[in-house]
Protein backbone atom coordinates (compact mmCIF):
# COMPACT_ATOMS: atom_id res chain seq x y z
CA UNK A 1 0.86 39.52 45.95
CA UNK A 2 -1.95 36.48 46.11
CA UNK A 3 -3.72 38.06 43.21
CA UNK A 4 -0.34 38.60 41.12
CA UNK A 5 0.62 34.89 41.60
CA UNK A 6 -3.30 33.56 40.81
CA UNK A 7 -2.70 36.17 37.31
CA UNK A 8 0.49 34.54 36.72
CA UNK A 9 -0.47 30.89 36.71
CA UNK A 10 -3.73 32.00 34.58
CA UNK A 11 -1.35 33.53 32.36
CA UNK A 12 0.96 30.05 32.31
CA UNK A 13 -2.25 27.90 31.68
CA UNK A 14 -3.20 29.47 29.08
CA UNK A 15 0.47 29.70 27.19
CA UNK A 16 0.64 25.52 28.00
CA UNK A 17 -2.90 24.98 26.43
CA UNK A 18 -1.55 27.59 23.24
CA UNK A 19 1.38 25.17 22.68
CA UNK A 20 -0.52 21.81 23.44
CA UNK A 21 -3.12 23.26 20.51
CA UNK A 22 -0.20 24.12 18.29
CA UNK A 23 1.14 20.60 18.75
CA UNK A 24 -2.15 18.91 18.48
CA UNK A 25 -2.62 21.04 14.78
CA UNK A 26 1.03 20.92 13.04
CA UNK A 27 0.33 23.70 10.20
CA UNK A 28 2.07 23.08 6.56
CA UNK A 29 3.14 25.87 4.43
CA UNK A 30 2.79 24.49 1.44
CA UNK A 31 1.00 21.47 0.19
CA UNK A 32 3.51 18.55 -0.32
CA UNK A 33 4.18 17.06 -3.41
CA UNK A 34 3.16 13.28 -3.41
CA UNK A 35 5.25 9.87 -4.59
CA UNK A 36 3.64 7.07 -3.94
CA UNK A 37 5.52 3.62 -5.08
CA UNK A 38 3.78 0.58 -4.72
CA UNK A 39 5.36 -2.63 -5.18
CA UNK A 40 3.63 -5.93 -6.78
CA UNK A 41 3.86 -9.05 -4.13
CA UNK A 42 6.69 -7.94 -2.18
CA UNK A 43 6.58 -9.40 0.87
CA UNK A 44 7.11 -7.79 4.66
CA UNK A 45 10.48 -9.43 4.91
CA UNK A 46 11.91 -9.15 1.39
CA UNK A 47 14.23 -5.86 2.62
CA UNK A 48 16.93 -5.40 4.47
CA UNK A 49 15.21 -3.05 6.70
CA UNK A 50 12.46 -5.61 7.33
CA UNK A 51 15.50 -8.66 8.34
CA UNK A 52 16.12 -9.75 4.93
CA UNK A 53 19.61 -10.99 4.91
CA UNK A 54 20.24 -12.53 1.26
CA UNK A 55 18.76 -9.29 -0.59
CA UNK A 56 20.66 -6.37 -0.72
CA UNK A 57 18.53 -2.79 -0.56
CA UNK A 58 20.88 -0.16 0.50
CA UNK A 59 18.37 2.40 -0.89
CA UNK A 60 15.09 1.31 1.23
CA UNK A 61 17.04 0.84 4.19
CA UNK A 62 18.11 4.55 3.71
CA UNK A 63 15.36 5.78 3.64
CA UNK A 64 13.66 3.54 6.95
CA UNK A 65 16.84 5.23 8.56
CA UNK A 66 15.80 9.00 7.29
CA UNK A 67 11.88 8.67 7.48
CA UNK A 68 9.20 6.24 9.07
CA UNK A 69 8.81 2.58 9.06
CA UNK A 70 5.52 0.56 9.83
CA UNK A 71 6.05 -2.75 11.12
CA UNK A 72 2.50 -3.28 11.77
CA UNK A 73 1.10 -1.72 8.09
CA UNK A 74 -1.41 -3.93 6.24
CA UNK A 75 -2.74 -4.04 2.94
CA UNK A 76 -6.43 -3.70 2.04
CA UNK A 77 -6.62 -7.29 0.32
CA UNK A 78 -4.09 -10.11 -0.15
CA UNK A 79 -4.29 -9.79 -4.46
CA UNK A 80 -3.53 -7.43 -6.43
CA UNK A 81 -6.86 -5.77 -8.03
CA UNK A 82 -8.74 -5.41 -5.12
CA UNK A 83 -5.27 -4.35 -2.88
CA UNK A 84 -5.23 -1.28 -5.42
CA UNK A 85 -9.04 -0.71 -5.28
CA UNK A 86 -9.27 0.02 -1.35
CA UNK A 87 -5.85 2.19 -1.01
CA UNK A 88 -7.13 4.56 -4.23
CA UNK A 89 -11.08 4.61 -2.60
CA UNK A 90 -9.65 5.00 0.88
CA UNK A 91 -11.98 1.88 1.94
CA UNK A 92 -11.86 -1.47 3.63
CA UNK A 93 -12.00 -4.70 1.27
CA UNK A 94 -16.13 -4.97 2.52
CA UNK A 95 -16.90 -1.66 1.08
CA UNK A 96 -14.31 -1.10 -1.97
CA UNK A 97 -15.89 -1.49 -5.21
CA UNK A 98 -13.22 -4.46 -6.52
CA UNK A 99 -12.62 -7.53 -3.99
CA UNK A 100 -11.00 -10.01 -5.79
CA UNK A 101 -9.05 -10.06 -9.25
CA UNK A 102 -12.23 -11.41 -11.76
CA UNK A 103 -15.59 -11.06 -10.61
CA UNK A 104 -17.64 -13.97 -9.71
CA UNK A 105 -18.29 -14.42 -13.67
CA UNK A 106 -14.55 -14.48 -14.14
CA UNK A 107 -14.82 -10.74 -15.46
CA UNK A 108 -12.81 -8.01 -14.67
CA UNK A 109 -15.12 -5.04 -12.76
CA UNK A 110 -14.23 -1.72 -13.76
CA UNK A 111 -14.53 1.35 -11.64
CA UNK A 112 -17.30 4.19 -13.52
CA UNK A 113 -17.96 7.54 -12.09
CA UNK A 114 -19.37 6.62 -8.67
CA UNK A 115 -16.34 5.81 -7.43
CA UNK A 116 -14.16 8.69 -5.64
CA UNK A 117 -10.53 8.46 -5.86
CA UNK A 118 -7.33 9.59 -4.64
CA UNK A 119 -6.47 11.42 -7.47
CA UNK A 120 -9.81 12.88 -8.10
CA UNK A 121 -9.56 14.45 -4.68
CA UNK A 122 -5.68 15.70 -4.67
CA UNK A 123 -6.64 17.30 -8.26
CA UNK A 124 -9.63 18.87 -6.90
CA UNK A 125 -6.97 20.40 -4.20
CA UNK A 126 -4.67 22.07 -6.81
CA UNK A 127 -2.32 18.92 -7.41
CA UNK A 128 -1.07 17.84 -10.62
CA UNK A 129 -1.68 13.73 -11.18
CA UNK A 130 0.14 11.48 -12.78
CA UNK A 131 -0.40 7.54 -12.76
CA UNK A 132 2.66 5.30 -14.24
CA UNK A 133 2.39 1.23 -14.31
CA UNK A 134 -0.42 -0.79 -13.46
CA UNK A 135 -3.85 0.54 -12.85
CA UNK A 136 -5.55 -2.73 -12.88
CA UNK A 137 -9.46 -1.39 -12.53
CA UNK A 138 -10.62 -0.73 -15.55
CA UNK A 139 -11.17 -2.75 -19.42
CA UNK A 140 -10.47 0.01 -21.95
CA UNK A 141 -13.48 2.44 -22.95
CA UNK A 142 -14.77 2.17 -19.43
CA UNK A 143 -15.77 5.52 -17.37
CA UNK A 144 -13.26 3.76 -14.95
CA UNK A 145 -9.99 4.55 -16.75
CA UNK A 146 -7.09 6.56 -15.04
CA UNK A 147 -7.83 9.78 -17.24
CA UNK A 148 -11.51 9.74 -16.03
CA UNK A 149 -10.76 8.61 -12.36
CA UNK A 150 -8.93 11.82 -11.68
CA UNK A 151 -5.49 11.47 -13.27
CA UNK A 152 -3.86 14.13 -15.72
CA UNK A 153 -1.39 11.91 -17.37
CA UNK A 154 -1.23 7.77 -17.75
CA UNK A 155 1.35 5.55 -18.79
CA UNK A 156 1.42 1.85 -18.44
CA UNK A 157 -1.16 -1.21 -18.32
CA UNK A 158 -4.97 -0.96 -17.61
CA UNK A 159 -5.69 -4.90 -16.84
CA UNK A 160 -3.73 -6.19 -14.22
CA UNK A 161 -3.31 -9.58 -15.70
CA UNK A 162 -1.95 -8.08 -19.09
CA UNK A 163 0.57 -6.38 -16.77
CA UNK A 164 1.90 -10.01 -15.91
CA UNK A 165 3.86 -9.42 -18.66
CA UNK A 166 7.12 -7.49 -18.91
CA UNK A 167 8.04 -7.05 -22.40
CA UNK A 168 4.46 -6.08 -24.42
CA UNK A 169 4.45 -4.67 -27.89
CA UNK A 170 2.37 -1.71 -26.91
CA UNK A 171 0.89 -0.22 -23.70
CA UNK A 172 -1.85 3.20 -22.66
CA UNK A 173 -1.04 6.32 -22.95
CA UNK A 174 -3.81 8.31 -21.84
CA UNK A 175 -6.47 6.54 -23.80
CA UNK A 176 -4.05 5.63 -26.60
CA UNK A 177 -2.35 2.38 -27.32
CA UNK A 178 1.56 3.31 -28.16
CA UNK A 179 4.08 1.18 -29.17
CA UNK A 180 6.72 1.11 -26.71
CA UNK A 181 10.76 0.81 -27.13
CA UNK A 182 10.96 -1.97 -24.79
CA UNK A 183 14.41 -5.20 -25.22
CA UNK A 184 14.38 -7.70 -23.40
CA UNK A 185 18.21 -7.79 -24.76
CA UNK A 186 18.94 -4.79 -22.65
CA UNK A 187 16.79 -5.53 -20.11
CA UNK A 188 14.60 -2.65 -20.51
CA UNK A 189 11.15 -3.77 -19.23
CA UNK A 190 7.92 -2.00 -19.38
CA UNK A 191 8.57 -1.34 -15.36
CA UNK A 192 11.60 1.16 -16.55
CA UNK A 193 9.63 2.31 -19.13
CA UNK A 194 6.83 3.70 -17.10
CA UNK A 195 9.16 4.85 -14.38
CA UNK A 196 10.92 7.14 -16.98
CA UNK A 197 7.65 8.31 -17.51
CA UNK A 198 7.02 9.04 -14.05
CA UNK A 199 10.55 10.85 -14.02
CA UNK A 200 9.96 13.28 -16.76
CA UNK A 201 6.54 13.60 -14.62
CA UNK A 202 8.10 15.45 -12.12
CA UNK A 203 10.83 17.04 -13.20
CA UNK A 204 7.93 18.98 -15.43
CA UNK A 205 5.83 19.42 -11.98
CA UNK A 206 8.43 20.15 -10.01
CA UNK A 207 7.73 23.32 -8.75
CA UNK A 208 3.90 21.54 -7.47
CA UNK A 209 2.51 20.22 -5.78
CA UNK A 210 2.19 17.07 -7.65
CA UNK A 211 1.28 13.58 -7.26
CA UNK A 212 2.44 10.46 -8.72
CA UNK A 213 1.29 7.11 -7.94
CA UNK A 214 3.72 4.16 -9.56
CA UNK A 215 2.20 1.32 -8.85
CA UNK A 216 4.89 -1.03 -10.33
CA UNK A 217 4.45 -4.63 -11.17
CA UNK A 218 7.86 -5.93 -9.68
CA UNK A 219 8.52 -8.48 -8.71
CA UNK A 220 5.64 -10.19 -9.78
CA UNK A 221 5.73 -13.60 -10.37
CA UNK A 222 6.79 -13.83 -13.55
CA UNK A 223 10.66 -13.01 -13.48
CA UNK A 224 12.21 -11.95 -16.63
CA UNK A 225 15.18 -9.71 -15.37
CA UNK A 226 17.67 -12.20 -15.85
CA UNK A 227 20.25 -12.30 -12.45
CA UNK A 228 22.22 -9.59 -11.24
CA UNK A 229 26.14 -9.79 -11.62
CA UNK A 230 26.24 -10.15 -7.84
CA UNK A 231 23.55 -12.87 -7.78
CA UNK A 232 24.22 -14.80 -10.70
CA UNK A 233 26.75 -16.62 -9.29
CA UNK A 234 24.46 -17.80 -5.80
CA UNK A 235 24.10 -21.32 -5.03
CA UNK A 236 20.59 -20.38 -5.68
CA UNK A 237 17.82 -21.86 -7.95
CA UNK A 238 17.04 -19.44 -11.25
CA UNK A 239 13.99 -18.58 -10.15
CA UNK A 240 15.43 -17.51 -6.53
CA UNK A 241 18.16 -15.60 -8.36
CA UNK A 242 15.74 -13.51 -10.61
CA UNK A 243 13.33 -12.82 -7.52
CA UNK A 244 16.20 -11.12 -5.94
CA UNK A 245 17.10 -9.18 -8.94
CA UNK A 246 13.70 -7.67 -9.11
CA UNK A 247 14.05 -6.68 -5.53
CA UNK A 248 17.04 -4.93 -6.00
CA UNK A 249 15.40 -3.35 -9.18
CA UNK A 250 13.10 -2.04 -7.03
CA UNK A 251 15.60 -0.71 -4.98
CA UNK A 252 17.43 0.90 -7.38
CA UNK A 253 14.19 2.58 -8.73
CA UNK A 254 13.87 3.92 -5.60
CA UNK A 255 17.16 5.52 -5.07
CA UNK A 256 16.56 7.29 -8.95
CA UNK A 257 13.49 8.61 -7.33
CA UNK A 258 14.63 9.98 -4.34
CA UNK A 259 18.48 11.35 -5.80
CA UNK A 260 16.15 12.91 -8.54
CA UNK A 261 13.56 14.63 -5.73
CA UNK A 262 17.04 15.89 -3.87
CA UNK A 263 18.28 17.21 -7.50
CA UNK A 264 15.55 19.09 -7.89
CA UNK A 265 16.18 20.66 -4.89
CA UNK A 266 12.13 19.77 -3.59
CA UNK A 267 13.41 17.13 -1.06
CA UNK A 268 11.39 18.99 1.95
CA UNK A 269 7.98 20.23 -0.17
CA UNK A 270 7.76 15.97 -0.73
CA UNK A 271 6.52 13.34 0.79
CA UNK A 272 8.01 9.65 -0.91
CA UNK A 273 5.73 6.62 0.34
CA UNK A 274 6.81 2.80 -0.40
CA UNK A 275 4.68 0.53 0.02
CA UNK A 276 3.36 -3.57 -1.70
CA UNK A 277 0.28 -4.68 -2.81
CA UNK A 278 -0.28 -8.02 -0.76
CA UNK A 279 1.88 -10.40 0.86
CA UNK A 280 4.76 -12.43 -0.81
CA UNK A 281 3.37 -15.68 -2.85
CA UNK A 282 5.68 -18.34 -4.80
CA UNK A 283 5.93 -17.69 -8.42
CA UNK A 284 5.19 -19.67 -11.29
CA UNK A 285 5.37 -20.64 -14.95
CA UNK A 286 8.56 -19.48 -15.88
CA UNK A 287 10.44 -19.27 -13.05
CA UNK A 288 9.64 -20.66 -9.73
CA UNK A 289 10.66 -18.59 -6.33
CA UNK A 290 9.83 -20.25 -2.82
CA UNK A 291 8.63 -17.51 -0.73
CA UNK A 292 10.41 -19.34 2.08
CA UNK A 293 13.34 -19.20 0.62
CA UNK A 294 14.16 -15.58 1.54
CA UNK A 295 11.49 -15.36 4.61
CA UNK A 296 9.87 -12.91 2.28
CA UNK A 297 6.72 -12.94 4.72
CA UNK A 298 9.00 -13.15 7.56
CA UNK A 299 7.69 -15.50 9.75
CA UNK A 300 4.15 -14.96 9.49
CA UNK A 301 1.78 -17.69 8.53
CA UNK A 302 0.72 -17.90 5.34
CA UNK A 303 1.20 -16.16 1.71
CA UNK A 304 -0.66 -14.04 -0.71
CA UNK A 305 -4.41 -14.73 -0.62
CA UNK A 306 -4.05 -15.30 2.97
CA UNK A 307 -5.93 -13.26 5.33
CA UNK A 308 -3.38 -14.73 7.87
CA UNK A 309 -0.30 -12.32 8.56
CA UNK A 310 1.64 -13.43 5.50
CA UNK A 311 -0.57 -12.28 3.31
CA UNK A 312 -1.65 -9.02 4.01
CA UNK A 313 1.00 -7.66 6.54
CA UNK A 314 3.58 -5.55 4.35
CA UNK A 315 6.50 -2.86 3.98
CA UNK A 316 5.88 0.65 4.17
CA UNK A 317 8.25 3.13 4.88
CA UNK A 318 7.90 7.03 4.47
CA UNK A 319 10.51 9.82 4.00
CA UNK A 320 9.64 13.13 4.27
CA UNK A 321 12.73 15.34 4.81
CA UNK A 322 12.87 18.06 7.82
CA UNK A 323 8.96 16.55 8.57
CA UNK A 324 8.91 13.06 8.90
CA UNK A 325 9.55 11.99 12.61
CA UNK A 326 12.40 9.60 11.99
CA UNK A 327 11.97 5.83 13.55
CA UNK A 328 9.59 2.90 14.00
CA UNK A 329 6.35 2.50 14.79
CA UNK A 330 4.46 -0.67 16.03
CA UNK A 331 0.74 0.78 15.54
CA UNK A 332 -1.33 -1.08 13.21
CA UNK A 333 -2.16 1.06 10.09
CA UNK A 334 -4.40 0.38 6.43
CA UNK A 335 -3.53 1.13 3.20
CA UNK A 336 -6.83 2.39 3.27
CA UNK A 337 -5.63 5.28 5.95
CA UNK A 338 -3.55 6.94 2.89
CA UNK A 339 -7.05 8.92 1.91
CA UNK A 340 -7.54 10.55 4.25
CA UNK A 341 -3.92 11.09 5.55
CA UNK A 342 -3.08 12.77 1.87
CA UNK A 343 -6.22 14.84 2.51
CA UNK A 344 -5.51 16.09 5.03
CA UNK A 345 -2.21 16.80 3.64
CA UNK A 346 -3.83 18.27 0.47
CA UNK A 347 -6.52 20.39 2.50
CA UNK A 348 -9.06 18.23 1.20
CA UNK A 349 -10.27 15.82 3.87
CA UNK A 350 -12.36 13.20 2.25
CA UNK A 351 -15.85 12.57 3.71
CA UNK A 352 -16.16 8.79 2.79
CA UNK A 353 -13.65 6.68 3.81
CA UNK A 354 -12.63 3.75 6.35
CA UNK A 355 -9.71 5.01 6.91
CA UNK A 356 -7.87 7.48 9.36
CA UNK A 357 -5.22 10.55 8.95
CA UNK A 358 -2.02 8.76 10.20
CA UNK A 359 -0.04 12.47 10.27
CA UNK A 360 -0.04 12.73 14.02
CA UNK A 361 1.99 9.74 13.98
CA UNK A 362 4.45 10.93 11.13
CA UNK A 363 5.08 14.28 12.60
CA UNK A 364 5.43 12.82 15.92
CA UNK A 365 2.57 14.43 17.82
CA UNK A 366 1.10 10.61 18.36
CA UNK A 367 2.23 7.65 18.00
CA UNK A 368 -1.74 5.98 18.80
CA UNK A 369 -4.60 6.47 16.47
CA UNK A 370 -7.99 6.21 17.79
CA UNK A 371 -8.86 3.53 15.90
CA UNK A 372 -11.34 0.68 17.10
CA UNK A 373 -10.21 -2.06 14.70
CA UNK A 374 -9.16 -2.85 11.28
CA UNK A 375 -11.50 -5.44 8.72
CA UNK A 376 -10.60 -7.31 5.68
CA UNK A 377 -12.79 -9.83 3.86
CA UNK A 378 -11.81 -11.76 0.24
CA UNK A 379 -14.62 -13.49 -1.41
CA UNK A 380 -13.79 -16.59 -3.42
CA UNK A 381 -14.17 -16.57 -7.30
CA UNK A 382 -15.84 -19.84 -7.66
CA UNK A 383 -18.30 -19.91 -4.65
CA UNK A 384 -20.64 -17.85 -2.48
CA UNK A 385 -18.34 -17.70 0.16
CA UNK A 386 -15.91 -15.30 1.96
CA UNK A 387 -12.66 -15.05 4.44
CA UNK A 388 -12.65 -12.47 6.95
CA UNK A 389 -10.48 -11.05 9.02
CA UNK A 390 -10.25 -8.56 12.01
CA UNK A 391 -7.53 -6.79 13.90
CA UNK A 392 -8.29 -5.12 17.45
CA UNK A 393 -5.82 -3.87 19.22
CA UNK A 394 -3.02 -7.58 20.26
CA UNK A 395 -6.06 -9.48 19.24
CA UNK A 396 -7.20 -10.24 15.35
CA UNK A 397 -9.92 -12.89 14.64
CA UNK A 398 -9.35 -15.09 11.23
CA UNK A 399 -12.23 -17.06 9.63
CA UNK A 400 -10.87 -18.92 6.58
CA UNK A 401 -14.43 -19.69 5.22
CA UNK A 402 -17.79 -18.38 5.60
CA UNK A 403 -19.40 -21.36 8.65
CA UNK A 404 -15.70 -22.11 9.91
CA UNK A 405 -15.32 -21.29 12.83
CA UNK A 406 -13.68 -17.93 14.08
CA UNK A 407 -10.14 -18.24 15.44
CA UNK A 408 -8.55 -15.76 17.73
CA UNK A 409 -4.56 -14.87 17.70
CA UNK A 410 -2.62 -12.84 20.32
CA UNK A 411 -0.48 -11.33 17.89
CA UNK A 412 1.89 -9.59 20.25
CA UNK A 413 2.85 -12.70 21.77
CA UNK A 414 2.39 -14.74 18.82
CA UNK A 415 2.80 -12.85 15.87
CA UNK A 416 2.67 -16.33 13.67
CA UNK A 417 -0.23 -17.05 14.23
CA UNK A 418 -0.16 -20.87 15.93
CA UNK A 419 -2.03 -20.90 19.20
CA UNK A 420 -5.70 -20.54 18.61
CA UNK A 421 -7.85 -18.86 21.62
CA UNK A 422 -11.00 -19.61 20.38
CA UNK A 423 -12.30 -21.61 23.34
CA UNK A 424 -10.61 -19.25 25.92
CA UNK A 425 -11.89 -15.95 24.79
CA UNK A 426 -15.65 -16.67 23.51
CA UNK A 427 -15.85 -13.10 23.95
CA UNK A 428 -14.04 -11.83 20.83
CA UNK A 429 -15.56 -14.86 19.13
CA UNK A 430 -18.92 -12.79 19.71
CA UNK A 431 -17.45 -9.71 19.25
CA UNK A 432 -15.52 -10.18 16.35
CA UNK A 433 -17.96 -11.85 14.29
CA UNK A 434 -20.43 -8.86 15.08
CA UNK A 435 -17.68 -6.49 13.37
CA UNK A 436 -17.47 -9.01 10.54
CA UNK A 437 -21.30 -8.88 9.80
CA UNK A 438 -21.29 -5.38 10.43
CA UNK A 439 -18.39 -4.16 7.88
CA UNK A 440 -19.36 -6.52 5.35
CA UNK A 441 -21.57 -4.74 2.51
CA UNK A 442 -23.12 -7.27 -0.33
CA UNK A 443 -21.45 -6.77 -3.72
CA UNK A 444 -23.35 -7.70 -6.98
CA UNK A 445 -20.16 -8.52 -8.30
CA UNK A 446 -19.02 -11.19 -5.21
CA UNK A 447 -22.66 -12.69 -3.84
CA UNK A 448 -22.40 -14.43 -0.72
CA UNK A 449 -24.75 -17.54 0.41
CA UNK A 450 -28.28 -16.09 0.94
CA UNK A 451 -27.51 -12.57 -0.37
């Protein structure tokens, strides 16, 4: 009897430890087709589903209800071109080739065949690629256009400042200038251009897997949809009025995209990400929108080009039906995490990147990451000098110049950012300017003092 108990238990051990492994490695059939929408300066708190109360986004607060949302995700920088460089390298802002918008010679830097991409890595896995808006790391002829950086297929703008604009006489295709059928009369911008584009994308890839990025420049600053019907009316200044309008484009966008995935009957073989570029910043020029206005950055302190929470803390939501664990999570995640996640996804884990897989937390077999810290650094255009950031765990050190001194935030008990522990907690003063000298790596393009 003592030695059929003692086989039993073995034999219960060892079925536990079967279905703790099977949990701890979640096996997909098939790889998953890939959407991945990123938005151009919306801020954390410019949806519904983030406490926005003026905008309405019935379609992104859908799908936070049926997927995953982050309400600790950050960016990679708090501008545009160097935001897009570290989420398609899969690297922090101190080792991504681009790290600010113009170089320190006010030129653009282009991307050339060193640098490893998203794309270049899902195509090497069997995916189909397809890139539709604004690119915004490369000049044209460069080796560091979308068609030799891994993508199949490219609609939309190459320079990130061209894509300022909304109603352009021509724009790429491929590595062809096209005129486009674009009216401002109609209201049919070079945003709904390229996301027809990205449309008739997948419904030809449908049966996969396939991955398009549309990295959309709403609702950049410049604001030429002119106000919705249920806007216009809004005690509201114009520019106000038009900033919600683009929001709710977006929204709408995103409802085509996911009514067209469920047409297509692929709603479970794909994974739809939504994510912005940087924090919300106040527009300009020809319409001017007050960031406070709407609490687009929440609460937090600060805007775009802010290394303080307003500036690089941002939306991201995921919907993956009959995978996705449905919910919230609190952990802090990078943009630049979205290598090696899709890798993983893909069956190609990259070998170089800053990042880490975040499916555990998606399919619900984690909701921690073993992650140290997170870094971020933005080097100014005009001088050798730097802001740096660094998240660990509550705790995230913020040095607005290179010499200032290093303050320290608690951010779960003060999330904006207003008492400063610097004196109290030397510690991570030491520590976190360690990190900060140890992420950093000198660019040619961004020179620091003495490098």
């Amino acid at each position: 009897m003592k030695l059929k108990n003692t086989f039993l238990i073995i034999l219960f051990l060892i079925q536990v430890n079967a279905s703790f492994g099977q949990k701890q490695e979640k096996q997909f059939d098939s790889k998953p087709n890939i959407i991945l929408f990123l938005a151009d300066d919306m801020g954390w708190g410019d949806a519904g589903c983030y406490g926005q109360e003026k905008i309405k986004t019935p379609n992104l607060d859908k799908m936070a209800k049926n997927g995953l949302r982050f309400t600790n995700a950050y960016t990679v920088s708090p501008v545009c071109a160097p935001a897009r460089s570290g989420l398609i390298e899969g690297l922090h802002s101190g080792h991504t080739l681009v790290r600010n918008n113009k170089s320190r010679e006010g030129k653009n830097v282009s991307f050339s065949k060193e640098n490893y991409t998203m794309a270049e890595m899902l195509k090497e896995a069997g995916y189909s690629t397809g890139l539709f808006g604004k690119w915004g790391l490369a000049d044209a002829g460069t080796d560091g256009i979308p068609t030799k950086q891994g993508f199949d297929e490219f609609y939309g703008f190459l320079d990130q400042r061209k894509a300022h604009y909304y109603y352009p006489d021509s724009l790429w295709h491929n590595e062809e200038l096209i005129d486009v059928p674009l009216s401002e009369e109609k209201q049919y911008s070079s945003a709904d251009w390229y996301l027809d584009k990205a449309k008739d994308f997948i419904k030809k890839e449908k049966d996969g897997p396939f991955f398009a990025y549309i990295p959309t420049q709403l609702p950049h600053l410049y604001m030429p949809y002119r106000p919705m019907d249920c806007y216009k009316d809004k005690p509201w200044p114009e520019g106000d009025k038009r900033w919600a309008t683009m929001i709710s484009t977006i929204d709408q966008q995103m409802g085509e995209l996911v009514e067209l995935i469920d047409s297509l009957g692929i709603s479970e073989n794909t994974i739809i990400l939504f994510l912005s570029d940087n924090g919300g910043g106040n527009g300009q020029r020809i319409y001017y929108h007050d960031v406070r206005f709407f609490k687009s950055n929440a609460n937090f302190r600060g805007m775009k080009r802010d290394l303080f929470e307003g500036g690089i803390r941002v939306p991201f939501i995921i919907q993956w039906e009959g995978t996705i664990k449905k919910g919230i999570s609190d952990e802090p995640v990078a943009y630049y995490d979205l290598m090696s996640t899709l890798g993983e996804l893909a069956g190609n884990i990259p070998q170089n990147t800053d990042g880490e897989s975040l499916v555990k937390l998606f399919t619900g077999i984690s909701n921690k990451l073993n992650r140290e810290y997170l870094y971020w650094e933005f080097p100014d255009i005009a001088s050798p000098n730097s802001k740096f950031a660094v998240r660990k765990g509550k705790w995230k050190g913020v040095k607005e110049w290179m010499g200032a001194p290093l303050q320290i935030y608690n951010l779960e008990e003060d999330p904006e950012e207003l008492y400063n522990w610097h004196y109290e907690r030397q510690d991570l003063v030491e520590e976190f300017e360690a990190i900060m000298k140890k992420e950093h790596e000198p660019s040619k393009y961004w020179p620091l003092r003495n490098e």
